[in-house]
Protein backbone atom coordinates (compact mmCIF):
# COMPACT_ATOMS: atom_id res chain seq x y z
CA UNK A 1 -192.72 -54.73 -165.55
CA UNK A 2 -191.90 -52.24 -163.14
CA UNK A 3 -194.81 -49.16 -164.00
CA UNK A 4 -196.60 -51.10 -165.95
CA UNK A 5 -200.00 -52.11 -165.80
CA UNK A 6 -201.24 -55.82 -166.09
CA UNK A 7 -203.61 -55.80 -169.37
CA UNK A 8 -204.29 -59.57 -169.70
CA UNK A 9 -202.78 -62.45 -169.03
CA UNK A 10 -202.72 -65.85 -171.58
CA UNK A 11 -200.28 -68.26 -171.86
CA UNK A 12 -198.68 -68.10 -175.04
CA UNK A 13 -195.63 -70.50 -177.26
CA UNK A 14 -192.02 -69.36 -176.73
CA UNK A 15 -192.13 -69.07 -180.66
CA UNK A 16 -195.30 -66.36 -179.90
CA UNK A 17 -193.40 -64.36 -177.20
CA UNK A 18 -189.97 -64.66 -179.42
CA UNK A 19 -191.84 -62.30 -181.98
CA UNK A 20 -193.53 -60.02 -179.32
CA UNK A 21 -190.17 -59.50 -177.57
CA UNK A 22 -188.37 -58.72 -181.18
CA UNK A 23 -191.54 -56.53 -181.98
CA UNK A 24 -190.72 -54.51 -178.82
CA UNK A 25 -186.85 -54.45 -179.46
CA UNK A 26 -187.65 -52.95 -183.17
CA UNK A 27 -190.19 -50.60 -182.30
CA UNK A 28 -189.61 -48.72 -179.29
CA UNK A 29 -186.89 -46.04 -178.58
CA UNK A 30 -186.05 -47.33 -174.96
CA UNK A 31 -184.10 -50.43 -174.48
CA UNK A 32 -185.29 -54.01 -173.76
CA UNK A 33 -185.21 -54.91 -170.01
CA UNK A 34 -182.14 -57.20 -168.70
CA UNK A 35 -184.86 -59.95 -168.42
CA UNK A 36 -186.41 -59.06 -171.52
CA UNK A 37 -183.51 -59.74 -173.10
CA UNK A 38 -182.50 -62.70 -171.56
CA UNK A 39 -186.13 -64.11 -172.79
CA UNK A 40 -184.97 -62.95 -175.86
CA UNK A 41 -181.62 -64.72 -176.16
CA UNK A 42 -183.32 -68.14 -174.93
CA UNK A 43 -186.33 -68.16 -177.22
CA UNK A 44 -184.02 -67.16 -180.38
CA UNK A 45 -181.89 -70.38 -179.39
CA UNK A 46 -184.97 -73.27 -178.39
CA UNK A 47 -187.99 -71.83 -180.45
CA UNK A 48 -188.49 -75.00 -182.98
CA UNK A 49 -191.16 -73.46 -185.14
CA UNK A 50 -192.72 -70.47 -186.67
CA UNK A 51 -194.90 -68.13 -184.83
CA UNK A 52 -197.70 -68.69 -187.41
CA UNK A 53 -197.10 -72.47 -187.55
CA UNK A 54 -197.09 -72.36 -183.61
CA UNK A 55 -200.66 -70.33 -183.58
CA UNK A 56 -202.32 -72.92 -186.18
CA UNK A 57 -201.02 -76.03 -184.12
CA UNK A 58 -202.11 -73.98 -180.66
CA UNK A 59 -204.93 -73.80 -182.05
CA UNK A 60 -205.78 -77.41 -183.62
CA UNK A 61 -204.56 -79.48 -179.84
CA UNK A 62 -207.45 -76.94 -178.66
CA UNK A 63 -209.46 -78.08 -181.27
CA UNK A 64 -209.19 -81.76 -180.38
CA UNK A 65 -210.16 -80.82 -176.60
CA UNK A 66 -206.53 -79.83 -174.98
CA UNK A 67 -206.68 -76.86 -172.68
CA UNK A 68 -204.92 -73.98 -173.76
CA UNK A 69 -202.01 -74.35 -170.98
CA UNK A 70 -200.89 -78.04 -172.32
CA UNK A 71 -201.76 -76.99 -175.98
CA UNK A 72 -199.12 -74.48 -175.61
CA UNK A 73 -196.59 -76.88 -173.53
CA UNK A 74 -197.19 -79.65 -176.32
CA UNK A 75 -195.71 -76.65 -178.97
CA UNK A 76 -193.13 -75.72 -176.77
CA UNK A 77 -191.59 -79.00 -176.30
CA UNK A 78 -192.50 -80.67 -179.84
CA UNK A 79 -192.50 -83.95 -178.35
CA UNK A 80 -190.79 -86.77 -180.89
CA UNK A 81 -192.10 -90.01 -179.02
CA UNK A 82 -195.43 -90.75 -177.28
CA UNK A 83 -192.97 -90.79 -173.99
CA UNK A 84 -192.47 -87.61 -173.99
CA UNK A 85 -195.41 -86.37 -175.22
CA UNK A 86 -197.23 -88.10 -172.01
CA UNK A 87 -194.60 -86.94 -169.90
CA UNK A 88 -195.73 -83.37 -171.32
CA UNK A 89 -199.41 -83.78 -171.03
CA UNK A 90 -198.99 -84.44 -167.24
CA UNK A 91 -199.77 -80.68 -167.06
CA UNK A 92 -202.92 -81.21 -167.57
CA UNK A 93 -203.88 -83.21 -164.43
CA UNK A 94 -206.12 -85.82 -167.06
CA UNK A 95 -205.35 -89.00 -168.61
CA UNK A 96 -205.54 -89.56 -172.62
CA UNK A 97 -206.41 -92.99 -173.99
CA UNK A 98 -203.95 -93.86 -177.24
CA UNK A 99 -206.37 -92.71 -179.81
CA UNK A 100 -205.78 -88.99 -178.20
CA UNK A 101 -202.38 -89.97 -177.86
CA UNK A 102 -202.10 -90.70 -181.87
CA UNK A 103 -203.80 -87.61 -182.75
CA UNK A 104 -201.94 -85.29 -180.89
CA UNK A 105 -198.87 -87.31 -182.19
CA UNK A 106 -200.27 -86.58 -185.78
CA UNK A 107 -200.58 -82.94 -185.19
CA UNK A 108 -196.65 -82.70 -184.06
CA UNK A 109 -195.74 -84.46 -186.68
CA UNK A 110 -197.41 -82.57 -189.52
CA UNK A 111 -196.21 -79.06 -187.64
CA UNK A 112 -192.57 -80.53 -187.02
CA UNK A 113 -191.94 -81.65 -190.54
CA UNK A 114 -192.87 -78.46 -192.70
């Protein structure tokens, strides 16, 4: 990042930043930094979904009134229990009752099994 100006600053899925640092590594003539590619390595080996199927369910936990920083946690981790999906949502500094709970549940479960 050395040189480089801050543009903006979101958080984003590993799955997102796995096809933003392979964009880079295709399409520019000048190497990928040594922590570039170290982001690289570890999002090729942990990413569990698509970057289009980790958009849509990004954007479907913000529908159902997650902020955008846990939204993108819960796609990161694709939680397989309610456990770990609290454990996850801790984050977020605010409790969910088991209704939210079962939604978001629902939403991992239709992205994880495509």
């Amino acid at each position: 990042m050395i040189g480089n100006e801050h543009v903006s600053s979101e958080p984003i899925t590993i799955a997102e930043s796995k096809e933003i640092l392979a964009n880079r590594k295709k399409g520019s003539k000048v190497e990928l930094g040594y922590e570039q590619k170290i982001a690289a390595e570890l999002a090729e080996n942990i990413v569990k979904i698509s970057t289009e199927k980790a958009k849509k369910m990004k954007a479907e936990l913000i529908d159902l009134g997650l902020p955008e920083k846990v939204a993108v946690s819960v796609v990161d981790v694709m939680p397989v229990n309610e456990t770990q999906l609290k454990n996850t949502l801790v984050i977020g500094k605010k409790t969910f009752d088991d209704s939210e709970i079962k939604a978001i549940m629902d939403i991992v479960a239709k992205y994880s099994s495509k």
